[in-house]
C-alpha atoms as a PDB file:
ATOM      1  CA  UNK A   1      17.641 -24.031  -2.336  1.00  0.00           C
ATOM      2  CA  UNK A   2      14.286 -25.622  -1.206  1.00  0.00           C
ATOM      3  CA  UNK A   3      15.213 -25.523   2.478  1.00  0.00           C
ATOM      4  CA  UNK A   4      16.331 -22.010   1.821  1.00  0.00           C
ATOM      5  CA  UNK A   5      12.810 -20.605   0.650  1.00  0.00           C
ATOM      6  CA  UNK A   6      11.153 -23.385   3.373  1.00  0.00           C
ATOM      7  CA  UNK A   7      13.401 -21.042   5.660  1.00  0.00           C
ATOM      8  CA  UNK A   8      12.070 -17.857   4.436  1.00  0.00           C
ATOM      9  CA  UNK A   9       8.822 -19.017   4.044  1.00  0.00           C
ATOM     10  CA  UNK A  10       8.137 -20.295   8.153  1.00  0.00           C
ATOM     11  CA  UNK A  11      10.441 -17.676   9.262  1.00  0.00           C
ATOM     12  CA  UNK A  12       8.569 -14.921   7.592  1.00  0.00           C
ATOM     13  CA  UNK A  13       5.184 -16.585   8.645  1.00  0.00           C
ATOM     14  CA  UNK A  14       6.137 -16.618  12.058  1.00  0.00           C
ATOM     15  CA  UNK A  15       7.768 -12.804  12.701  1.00  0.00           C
ATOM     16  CA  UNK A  16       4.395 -11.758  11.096  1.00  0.00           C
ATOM     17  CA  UNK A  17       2.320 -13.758  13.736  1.00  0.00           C
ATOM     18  CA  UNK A  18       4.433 -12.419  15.999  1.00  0.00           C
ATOM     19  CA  UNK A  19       3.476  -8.891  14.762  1.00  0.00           C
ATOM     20  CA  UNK A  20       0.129  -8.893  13.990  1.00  0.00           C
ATOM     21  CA  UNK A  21      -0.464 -10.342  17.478  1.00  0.00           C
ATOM     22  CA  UNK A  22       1.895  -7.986  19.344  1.00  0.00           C
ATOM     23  CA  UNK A  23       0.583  -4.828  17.504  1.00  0.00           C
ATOM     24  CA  UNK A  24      -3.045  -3.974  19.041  1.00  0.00           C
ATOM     25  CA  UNK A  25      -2.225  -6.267  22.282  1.00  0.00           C
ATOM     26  CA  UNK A  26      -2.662  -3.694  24.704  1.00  0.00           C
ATOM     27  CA  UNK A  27      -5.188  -1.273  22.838  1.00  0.00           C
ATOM     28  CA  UNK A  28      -9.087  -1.596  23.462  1.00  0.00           C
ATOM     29  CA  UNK A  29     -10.280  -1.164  19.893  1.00  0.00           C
ATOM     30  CA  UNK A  30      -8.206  -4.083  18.973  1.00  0.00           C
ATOM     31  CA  UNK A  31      -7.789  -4.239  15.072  1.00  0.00           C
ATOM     32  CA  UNK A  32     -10.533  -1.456  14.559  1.00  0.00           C
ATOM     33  CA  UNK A  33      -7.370   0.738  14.460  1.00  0.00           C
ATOM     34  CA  UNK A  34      -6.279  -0.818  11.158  1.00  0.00           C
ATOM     35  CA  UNK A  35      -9.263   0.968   9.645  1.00  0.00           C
ATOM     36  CA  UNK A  36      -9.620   3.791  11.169  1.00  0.00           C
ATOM     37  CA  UNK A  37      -7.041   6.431   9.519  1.00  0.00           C
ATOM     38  CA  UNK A  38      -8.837   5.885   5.905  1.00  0.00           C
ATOM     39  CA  UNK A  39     -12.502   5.553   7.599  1.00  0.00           C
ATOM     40  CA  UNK A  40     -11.813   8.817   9.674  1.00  0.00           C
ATOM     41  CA  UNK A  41     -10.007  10.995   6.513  1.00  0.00           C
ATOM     42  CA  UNK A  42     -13.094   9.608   4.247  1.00  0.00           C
ATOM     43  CA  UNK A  43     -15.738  10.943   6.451  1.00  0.00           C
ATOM     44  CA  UNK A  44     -14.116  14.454   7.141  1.00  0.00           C
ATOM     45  CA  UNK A  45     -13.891  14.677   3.642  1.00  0.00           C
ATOM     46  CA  UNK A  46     -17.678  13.423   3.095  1.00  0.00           C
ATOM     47  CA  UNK A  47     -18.401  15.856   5.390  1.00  0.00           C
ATOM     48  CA  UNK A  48     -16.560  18.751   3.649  1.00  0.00           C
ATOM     49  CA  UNK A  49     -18.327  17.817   0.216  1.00  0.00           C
ATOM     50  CA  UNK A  50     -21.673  17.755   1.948  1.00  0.00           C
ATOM     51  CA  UNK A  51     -21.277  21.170   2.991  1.00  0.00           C
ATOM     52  CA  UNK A  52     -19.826  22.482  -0.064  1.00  0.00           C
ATOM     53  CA  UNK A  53     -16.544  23.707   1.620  1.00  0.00           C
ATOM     54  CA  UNK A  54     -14.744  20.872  -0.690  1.00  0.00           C
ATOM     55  CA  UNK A  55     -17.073  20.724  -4.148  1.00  0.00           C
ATOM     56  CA  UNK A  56     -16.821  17.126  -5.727  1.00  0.00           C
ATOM     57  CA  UNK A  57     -18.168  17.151  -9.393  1.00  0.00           C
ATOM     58  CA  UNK A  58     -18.136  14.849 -12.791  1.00  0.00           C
ATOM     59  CA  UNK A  59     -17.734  11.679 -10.944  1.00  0.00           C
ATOM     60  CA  UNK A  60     -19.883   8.704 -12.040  1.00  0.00           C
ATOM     61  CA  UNK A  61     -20.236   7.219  -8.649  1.00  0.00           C
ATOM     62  CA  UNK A  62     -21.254   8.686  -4.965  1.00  0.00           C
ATOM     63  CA  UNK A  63     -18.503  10.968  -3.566  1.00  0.00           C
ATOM     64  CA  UNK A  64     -18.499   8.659  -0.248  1.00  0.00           C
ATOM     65  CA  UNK A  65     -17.962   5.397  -2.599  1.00  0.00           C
ATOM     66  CA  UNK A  66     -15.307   7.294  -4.488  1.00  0.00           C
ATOM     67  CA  UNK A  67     -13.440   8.522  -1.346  1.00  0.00           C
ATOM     68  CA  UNK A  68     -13.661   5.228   0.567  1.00  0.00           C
ATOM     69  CA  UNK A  69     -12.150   3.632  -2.171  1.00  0.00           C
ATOM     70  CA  UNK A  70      -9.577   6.222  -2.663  1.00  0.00           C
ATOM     71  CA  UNK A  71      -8.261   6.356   1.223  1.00  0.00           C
ATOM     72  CA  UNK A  72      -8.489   2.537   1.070  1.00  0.00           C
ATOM     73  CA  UNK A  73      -6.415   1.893  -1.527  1.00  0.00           C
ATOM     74  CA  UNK A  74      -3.961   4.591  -0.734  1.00  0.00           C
ATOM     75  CA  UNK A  75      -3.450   3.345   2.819  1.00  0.00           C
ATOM     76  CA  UNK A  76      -2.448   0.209   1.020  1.00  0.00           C
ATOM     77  CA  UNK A  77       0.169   1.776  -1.148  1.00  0.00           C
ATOM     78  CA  UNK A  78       1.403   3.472   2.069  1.00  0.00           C
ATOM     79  CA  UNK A  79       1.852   0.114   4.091  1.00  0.00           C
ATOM     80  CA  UNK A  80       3.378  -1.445   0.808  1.00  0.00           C
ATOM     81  CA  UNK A  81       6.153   1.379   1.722  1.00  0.00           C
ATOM     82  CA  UNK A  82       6.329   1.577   5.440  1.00  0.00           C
ATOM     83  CA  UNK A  83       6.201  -2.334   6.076  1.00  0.00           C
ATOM     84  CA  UNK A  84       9.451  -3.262   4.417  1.00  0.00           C
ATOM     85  CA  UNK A  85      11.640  -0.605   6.486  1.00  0.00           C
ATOM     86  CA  UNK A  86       9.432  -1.877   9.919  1.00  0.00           C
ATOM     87  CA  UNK A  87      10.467  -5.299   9.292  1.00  0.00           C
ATOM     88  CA  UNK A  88      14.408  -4.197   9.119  1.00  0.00           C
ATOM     89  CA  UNK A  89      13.981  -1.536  12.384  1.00  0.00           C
ATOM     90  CA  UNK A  90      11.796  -3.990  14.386  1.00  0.00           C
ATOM     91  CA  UNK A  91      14.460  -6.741  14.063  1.00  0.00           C
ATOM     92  CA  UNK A  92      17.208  -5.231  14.230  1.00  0.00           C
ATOM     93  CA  UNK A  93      18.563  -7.335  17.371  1.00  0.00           C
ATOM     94  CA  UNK A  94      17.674 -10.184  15.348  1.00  0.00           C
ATOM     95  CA  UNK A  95      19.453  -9.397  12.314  1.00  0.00           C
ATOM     96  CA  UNK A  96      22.574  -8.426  14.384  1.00  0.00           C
ATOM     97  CA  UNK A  97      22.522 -11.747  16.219  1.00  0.00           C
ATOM     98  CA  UNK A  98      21.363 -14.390  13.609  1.00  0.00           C
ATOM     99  CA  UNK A  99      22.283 -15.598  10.377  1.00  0.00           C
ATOM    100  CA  UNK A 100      18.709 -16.301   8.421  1.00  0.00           C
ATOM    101  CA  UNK A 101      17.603 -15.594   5.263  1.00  0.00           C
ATOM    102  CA  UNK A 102      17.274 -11.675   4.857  1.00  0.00           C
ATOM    103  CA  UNK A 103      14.227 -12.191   2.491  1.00  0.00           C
ATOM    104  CA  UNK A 104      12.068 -13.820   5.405  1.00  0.00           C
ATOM    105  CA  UNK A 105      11.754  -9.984   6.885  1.00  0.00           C
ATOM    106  CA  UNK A 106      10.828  -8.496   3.368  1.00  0.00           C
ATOM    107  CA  UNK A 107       7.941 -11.756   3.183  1.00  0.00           C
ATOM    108  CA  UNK A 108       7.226 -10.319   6.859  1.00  0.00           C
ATOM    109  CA  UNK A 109       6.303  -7.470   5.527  1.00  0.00           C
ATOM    110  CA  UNK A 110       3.881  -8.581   2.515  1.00  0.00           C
ATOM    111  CA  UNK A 111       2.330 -10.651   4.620  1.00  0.00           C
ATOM    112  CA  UNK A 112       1.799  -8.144   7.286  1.00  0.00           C
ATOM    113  CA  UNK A 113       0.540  -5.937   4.527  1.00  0.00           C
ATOM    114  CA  UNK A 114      -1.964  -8.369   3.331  1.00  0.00           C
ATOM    115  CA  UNK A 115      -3.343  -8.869   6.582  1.00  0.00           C
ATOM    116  CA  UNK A 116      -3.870  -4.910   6.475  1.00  0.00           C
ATOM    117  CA  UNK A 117      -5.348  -4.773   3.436  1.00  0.00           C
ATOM    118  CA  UNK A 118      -7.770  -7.762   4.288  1.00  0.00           C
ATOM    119  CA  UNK A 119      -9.247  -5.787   6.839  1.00  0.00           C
ATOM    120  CA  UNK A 120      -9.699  -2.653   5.247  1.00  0.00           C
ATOM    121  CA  UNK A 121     -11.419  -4.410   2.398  1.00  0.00           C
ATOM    122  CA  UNK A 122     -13.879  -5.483   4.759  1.00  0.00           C
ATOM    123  CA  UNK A 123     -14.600  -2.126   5.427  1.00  0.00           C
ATOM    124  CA  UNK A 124     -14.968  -0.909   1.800  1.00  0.00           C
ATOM    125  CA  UNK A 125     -17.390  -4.231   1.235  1.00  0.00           C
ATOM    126  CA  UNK A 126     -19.504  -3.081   4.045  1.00  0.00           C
ATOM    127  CA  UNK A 127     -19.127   0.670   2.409  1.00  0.00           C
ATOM    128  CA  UNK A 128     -20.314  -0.490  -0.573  1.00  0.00           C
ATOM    129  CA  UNK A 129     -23.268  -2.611   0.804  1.00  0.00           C
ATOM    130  CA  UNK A 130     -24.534   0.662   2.367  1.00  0.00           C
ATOM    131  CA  UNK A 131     -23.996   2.526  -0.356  1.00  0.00           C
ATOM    132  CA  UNK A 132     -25.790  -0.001  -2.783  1.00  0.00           C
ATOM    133  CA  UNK A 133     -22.532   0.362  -5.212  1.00  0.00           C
ATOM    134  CA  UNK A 134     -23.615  -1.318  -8.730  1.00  0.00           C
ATOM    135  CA  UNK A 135     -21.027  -4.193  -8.624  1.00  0.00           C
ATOM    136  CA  UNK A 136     -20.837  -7.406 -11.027  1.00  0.00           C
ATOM    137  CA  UNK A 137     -18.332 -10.460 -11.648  1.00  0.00           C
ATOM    138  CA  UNK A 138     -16.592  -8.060 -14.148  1.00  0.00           C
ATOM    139  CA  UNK A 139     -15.423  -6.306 -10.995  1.00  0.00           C
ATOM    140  CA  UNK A 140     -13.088  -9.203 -10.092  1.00  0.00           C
ATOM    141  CA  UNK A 141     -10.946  -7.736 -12.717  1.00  0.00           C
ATOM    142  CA  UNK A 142      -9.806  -4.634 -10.338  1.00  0.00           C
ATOM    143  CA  UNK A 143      -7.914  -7.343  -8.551  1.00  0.00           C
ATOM    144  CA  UNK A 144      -5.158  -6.611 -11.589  1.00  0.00           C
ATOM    145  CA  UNK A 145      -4.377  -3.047 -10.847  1.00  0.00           C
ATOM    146  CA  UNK A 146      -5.077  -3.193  -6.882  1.00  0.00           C
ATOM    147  CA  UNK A 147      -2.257  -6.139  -7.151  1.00  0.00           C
ATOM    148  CA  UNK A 148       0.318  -3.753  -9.338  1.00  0.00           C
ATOM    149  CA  UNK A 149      -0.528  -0.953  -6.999  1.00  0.00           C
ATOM    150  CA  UNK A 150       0.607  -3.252  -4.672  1.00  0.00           C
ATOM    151  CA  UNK A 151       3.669  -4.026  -5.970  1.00  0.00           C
ATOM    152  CA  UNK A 152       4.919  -0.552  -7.101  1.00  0.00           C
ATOM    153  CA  UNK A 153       4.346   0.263  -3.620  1.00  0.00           C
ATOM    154  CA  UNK A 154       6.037  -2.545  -1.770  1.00  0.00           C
ATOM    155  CA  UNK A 155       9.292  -2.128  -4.915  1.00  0.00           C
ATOM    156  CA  UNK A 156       9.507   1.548  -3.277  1.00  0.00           C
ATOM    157  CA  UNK A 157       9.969   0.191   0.348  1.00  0.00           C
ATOM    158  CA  UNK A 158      12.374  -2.534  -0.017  1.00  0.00           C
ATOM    159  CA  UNK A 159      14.163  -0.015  -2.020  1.00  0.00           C
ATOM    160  CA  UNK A 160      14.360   2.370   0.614  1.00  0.00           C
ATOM    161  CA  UNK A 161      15.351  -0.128   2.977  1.00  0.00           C
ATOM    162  CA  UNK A 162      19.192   0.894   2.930  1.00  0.00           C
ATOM    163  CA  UNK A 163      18.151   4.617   4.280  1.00  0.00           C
ATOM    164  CA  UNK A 164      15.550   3.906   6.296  1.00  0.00           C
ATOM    165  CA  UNK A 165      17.925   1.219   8.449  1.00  0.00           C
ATOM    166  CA  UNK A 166      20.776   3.858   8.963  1.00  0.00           C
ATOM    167  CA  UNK A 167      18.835   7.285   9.432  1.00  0.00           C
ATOM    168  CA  UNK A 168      15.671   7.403  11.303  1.00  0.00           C
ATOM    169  CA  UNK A 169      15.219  10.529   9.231  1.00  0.00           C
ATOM    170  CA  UNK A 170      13.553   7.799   6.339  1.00  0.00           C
ATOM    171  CA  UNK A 171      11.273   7.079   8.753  1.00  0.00           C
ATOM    172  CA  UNK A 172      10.350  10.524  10.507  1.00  0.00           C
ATOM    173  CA  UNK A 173       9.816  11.626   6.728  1.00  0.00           C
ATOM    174  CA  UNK A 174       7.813   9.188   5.150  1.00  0.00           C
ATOM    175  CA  UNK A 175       4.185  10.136   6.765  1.00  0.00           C
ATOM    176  CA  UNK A 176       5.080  13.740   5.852  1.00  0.00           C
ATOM    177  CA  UNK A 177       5.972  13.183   1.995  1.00  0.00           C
ATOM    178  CA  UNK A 178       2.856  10.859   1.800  1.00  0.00           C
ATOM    179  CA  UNK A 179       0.827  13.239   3.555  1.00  0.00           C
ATOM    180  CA  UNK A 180       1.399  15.664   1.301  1.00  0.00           C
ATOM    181  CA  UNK A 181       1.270  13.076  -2.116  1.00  0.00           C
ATOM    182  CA  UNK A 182      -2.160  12.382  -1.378  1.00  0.00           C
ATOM    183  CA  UNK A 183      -3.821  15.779  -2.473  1.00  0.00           C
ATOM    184  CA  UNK A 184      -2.006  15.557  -5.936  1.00  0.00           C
ATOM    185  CA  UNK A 185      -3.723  11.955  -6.515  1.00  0.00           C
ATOM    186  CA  UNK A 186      -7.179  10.644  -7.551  1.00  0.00           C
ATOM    187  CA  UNK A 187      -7.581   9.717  -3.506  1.00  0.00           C
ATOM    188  CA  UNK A 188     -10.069  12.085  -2.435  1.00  0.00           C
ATOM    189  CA  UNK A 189     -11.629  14.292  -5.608  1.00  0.00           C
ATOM    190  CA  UNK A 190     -11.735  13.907  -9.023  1.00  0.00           C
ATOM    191  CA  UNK A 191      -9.265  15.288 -10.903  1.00  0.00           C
ATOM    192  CA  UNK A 192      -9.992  18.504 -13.273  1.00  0.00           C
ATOM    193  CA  UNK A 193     -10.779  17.802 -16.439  1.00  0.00           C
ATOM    194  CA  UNK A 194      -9.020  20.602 -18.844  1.00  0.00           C
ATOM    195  CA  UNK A 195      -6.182  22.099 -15.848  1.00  0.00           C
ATOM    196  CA  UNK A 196      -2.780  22.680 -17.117  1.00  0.00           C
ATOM    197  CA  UNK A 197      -1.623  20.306 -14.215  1.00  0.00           C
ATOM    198  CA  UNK A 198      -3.169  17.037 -15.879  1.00  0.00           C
ATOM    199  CA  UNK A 199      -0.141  15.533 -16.792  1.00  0.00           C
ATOM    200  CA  UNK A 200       0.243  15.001 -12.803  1.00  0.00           C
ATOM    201  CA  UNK A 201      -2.405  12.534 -13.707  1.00  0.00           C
ATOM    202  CA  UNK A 202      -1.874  11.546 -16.466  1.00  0.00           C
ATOM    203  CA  UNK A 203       1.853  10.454 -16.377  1.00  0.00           C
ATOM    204  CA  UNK A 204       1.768   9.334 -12.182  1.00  0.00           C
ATOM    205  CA  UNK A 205       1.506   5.836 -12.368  1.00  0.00           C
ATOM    206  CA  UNK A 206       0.380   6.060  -8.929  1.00  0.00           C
ATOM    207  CA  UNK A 207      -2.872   8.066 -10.220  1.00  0.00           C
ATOM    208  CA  UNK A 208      -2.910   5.563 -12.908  1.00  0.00           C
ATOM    209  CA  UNK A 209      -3.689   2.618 -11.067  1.00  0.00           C
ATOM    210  CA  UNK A 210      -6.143   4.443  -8.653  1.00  0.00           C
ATOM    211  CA  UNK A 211      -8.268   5.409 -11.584  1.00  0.00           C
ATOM    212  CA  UNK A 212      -8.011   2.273 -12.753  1.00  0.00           C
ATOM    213  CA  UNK A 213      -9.331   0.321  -9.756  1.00  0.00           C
ATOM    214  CA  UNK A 214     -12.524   2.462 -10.141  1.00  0.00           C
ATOM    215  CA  UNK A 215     -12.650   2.193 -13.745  1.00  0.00           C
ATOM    216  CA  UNK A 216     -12.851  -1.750 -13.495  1.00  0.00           C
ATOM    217  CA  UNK A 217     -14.718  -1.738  -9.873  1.00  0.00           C
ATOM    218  CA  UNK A 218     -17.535   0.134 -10.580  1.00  0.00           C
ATOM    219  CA  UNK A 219     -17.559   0.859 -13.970  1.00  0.00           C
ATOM    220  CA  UNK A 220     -16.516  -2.130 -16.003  1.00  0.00           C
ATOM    221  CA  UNK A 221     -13.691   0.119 -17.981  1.00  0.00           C
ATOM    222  CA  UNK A 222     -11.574  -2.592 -19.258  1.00  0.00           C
ATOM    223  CA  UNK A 223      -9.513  -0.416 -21.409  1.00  0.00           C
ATOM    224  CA  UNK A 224      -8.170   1.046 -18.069  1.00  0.00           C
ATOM    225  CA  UNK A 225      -6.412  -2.656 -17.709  1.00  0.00           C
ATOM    226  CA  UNK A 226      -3.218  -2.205 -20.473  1.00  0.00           C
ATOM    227  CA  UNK A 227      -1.343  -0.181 -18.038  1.00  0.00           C
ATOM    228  CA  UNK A 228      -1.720  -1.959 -14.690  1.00  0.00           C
ATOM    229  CA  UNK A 229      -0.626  -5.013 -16.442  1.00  0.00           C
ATOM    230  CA  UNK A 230       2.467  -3.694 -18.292  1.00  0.00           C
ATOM    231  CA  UNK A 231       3.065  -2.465 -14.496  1.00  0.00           C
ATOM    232  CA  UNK A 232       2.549  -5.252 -13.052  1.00  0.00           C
ATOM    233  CA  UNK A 233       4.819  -7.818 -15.820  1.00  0.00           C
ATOM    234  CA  UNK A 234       7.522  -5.015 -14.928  1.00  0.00           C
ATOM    235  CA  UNK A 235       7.900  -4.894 -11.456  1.00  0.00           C
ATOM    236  CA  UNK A 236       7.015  -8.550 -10.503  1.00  0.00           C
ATOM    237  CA  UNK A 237       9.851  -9.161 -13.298  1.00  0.00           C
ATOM    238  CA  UNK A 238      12.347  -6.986 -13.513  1.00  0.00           C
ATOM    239  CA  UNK A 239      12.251  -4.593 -10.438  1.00  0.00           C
ATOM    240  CA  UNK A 240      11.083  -5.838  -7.804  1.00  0.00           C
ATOM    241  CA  UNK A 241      13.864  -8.883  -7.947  1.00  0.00           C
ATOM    242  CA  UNK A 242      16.239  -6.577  -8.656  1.00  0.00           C
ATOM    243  CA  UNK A 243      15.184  -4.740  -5.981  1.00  0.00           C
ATOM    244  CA  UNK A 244      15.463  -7.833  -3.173  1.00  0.00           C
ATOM    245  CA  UNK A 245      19.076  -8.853  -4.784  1.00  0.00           C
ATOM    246  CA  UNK A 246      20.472  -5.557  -4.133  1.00  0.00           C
ATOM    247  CA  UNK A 247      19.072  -5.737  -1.068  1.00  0.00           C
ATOM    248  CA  UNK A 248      20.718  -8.856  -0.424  1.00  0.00           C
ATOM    249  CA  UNK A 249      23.921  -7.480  -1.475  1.00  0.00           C
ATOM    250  CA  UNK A 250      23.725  -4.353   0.744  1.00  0.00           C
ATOM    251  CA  UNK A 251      22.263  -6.706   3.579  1.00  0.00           C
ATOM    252  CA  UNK A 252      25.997  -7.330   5.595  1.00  0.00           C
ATOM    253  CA  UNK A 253      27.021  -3.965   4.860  1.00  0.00           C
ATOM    254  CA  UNK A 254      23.750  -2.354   7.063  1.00  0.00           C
ATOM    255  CA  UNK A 255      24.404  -5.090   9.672  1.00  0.00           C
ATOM    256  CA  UNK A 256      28.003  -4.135   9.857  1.00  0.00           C
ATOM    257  CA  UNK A 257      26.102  -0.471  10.614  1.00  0.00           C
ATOM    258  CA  UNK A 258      24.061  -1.895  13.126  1.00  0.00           C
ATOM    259  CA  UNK A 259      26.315  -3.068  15.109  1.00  0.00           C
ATOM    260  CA  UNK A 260      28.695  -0.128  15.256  1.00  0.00           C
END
């Protein structure tokens, strides 16, 4: 068992060497790419807001903290589901060809997606700087519904996994669906107090969270914290194992696929 997960573990660590190097090797703005699809989105929208074409009201903090953080955290969400289906379609030959561990591609993938995130967070700290955000140690405790974001997100890929291997469609689909997700979350306004479509907020878990992480960053909400960490208990848990095992299980099977 302990060479098993020392498997996993150095395997895992070195496929996501492997990708973080290969990915911006032959581009000129390097890793700047990482944080430019929430930087750019954030600004058009800044720029909307600032000339009234989108009107941003009843929000405690500046519209460009709120978006930043928004697009930020969202990206994440969206790696947390791509990632897991990359890992399977970028080794393919791999997985065809060697018997390993099938986990070490899924811990691929979160570490890929931490390495993503830990660049866009540098962003939102310099965002923040600018912006002269009001910040304190009681903002540390964000880090609990950022990490159950997290994990709802990354519980949604590997559960894709299965489709996304056999039909490209999974794939092809995914930016589209998200795409589209975003404007019925907290990401880039506030959402209406009093509309007959609140219980899109209210009962998303996704829109949840995202409140949450502003609650706690900027306004020391703690209240906000019960949900993210009945979330979080859950998945790490329950559903996210559950998740990897039938994964496991399903694992031959897509190889068998693979190879036809």
């Amino acid at each position: 068992m302990k060479n098993k997960f020392s498997t996993i573990y150095f395997l895992g660590l070195s496929l996501a060497k492997r990708d973080i190097a290969a990915q911006y090797r032959q581009t000129y703005l390097g890793y700047v790419w990482a944080v430019l699809p929430p930087f750019v989105m954030s600004l058009t929208f800044m720029f909307l807001n600032s000339t009234g074409v989108v009107n941003v009201s009843d929000n405690d903090i500046s519209y460009p903290v709120y978006v930043f953080t928004g697009t930020i955290f969202w990206q994440m969400f969206c790696d947390c589901i791509n990632n897991p289906m990359k890992a399977i379609i970028t080794n393919k030959q791999l997985l065809t060809k060697i018997d390993f561990p099938r986990e070490a591609l899924i811990f691929e993938a979160f570490l890929n997606t931490c390495f993503s995130l830990l660049i866009k967070l540098v962003l939102l700290i310099i965002v923040l700087i600018f912006f002269d955000a009001n910040l304190s140690l009681n903002s540390f405790a964000s880090m609990i519904p950022i990490f159950s974001l997290f994990l709802i997100g990354f519980f949604i890929g590997i559960s894709l996994i299965p489709l996304g291997a056999l039909y490209d469609d999974v794939q092809f689909a995914m930016p589209i669906i998200l795409g589209f997700l975003i404007f019925f979350m907290p990401v880039l306004y506030v959402p209406p107090s009093g509309s007959q479509f609140n219980f899109i907020y209210d009962l998303n878990p996704i829109s949840i969270l995202l409140m949450s992480i502003r609650d706690t960053l900027y306004g020391n909400d703690f209240d906000s914290l019960l949900y993210p960490i009945i979330f979080s208990i859950i998945l790490l848990f329950f559903l996210i194992p559950l998740s990897i095992k039938i994964y496991k299980i399903i694992a031959p099977h897509l190889i068998e696929r693979m190879e036809a």
